[in-house]
Protein backbone atom coordinates (compact mmCIF):
# COMPACT_ATOMS: atom_id res chain seq x y z
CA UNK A 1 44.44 -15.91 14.94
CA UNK A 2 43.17 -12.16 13.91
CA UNK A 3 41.24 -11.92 10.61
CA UNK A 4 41.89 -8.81 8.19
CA UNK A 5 40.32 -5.65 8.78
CA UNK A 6 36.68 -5.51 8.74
CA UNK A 7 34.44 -2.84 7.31
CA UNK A 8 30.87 -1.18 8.07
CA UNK A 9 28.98 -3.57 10.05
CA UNK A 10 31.75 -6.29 9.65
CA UNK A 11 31.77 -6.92 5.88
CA UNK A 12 35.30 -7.39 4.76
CA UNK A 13 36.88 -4.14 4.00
CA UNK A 14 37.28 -2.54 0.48
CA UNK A 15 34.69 -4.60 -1.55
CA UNK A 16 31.75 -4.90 0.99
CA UNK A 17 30.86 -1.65 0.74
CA UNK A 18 29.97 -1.71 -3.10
CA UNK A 19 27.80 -4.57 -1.83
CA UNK A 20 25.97 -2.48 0.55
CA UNK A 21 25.24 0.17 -2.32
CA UNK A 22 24.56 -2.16 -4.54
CA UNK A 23 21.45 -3.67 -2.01
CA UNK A 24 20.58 0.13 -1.39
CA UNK A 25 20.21 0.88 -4.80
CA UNK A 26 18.52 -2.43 -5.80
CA UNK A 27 15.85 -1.80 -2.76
CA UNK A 28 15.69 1.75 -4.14
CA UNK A 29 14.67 0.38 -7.56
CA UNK A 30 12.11 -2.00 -6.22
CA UNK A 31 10.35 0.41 -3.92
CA UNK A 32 9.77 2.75 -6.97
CA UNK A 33 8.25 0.56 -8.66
CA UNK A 34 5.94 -0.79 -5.48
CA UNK A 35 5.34 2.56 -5.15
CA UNK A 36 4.27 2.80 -9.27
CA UNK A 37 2.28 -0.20 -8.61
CA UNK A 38 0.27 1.23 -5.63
CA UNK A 39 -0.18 4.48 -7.54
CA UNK A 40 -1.96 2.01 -10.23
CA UNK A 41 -4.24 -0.39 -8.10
CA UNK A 42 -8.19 0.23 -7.36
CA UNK A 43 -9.97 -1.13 -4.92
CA UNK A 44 -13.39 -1.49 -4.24
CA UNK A 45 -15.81 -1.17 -1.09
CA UNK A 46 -19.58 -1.83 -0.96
CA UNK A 47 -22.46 -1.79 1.56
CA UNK A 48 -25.88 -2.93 1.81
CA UNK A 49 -25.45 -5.61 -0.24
CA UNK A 50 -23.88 -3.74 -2.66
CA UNK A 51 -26.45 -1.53 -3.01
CA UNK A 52 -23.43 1.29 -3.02
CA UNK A 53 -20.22 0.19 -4.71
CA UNK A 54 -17.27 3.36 -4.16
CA UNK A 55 -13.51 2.60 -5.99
CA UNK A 56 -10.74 4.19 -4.73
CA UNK A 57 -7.54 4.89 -6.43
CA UNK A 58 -3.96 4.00 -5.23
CA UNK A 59 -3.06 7.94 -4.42
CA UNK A 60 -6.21 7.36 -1.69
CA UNK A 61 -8.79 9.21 -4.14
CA UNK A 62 -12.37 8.34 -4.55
CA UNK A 63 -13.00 7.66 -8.38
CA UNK A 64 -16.40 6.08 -8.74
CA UNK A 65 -19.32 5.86 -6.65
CA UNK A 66 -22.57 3.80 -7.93
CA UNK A 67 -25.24 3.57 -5.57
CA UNK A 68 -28.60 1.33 -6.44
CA UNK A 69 -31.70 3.81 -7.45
CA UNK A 70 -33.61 1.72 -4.55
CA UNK A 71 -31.29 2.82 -1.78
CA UNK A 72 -32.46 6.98 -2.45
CA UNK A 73 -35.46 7.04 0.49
CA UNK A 74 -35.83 10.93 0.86
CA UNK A 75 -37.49 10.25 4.21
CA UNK A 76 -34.30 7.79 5.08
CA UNK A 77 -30.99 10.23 4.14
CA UNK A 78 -29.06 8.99 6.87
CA UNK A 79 -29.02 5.28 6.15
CA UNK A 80 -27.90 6.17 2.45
CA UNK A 81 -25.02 8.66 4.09
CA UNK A 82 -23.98 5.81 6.39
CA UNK A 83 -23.77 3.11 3.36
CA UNK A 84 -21.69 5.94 1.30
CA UNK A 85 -19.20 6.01 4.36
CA UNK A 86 -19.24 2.25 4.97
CA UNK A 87 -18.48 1.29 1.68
CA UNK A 88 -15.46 4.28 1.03
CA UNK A 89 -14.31 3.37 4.42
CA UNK A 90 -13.89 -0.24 3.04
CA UNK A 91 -12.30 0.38 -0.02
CA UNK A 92 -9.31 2.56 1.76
CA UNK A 93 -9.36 -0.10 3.98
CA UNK A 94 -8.77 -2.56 1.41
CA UNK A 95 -6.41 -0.33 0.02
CA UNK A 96 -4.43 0.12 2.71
CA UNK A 97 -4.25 -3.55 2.91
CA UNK A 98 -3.05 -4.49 -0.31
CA UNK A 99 -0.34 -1.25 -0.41
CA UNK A 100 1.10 -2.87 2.65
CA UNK A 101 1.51 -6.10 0.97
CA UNK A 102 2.95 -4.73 -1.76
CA UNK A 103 5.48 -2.80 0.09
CA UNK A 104 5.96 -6.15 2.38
CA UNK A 105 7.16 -7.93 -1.07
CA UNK A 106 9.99 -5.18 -1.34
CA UNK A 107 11.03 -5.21 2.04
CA UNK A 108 10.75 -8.69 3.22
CA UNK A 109 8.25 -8.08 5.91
CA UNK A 110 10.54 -5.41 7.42
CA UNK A 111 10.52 -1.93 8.17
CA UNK A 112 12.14 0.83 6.66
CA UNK A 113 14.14 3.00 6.06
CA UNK A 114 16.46 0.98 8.10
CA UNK A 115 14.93 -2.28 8.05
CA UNK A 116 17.71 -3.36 5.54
């Protein structure tokens, strides 16, 4: 027995449609305001022990760096330059980490833009 007409990706024709707009501009909604979220977060990265603590911003910018008086050797510049980039590198990293599960709570675990 044949079934009425079917629509976009076989949702019923006429009414489905809305549906799909609906979703879009639902998912729309909820990705602005991951993307408000992310924009908001810090995250922090340290080395040595903590002996240097950087925080980076959600928009991937570095907005404090503390670093322990007893890590500045003048005769050992390197190992404070490498403790800088370890603990940066971390907080991005963390960053990164917690932006994608943000984003994962919008999209289900999918991929966009046509992970729908």
């Amino acid at each position: 027995m044949a079934k009425g007409p079917r629509g976009f990706r076989g949702a019923p024709a006429g009414g489905g449609m809305n549906q799909y707009m609906q979703q879009a501009q639902k998912l729309q909604r909820d990705m602005e305001k991951a993307q408000e979220d992310i924009a908001a977060m810090t995250c922090e990265g340290t080395a040595g022990g903590q002996v240097v603590r950087a925080v980076m911003d959600g928009q991937h910018r570095l907005v404090e760096l503390a670093i322990d008086p007893a890590a500045v050797d003048a005769d050992d510049v390197e190992m404070l330059q490498d403790l800088i980039m370890v603990a940066v590198n971390a907080a991005r990293d963390k960053l990164e980490e917690a932006s994608n599960e943000r984003m994962s709570q919008v999209t289900g675990g999918r991929g966009l833009p046509f992970g729908l």
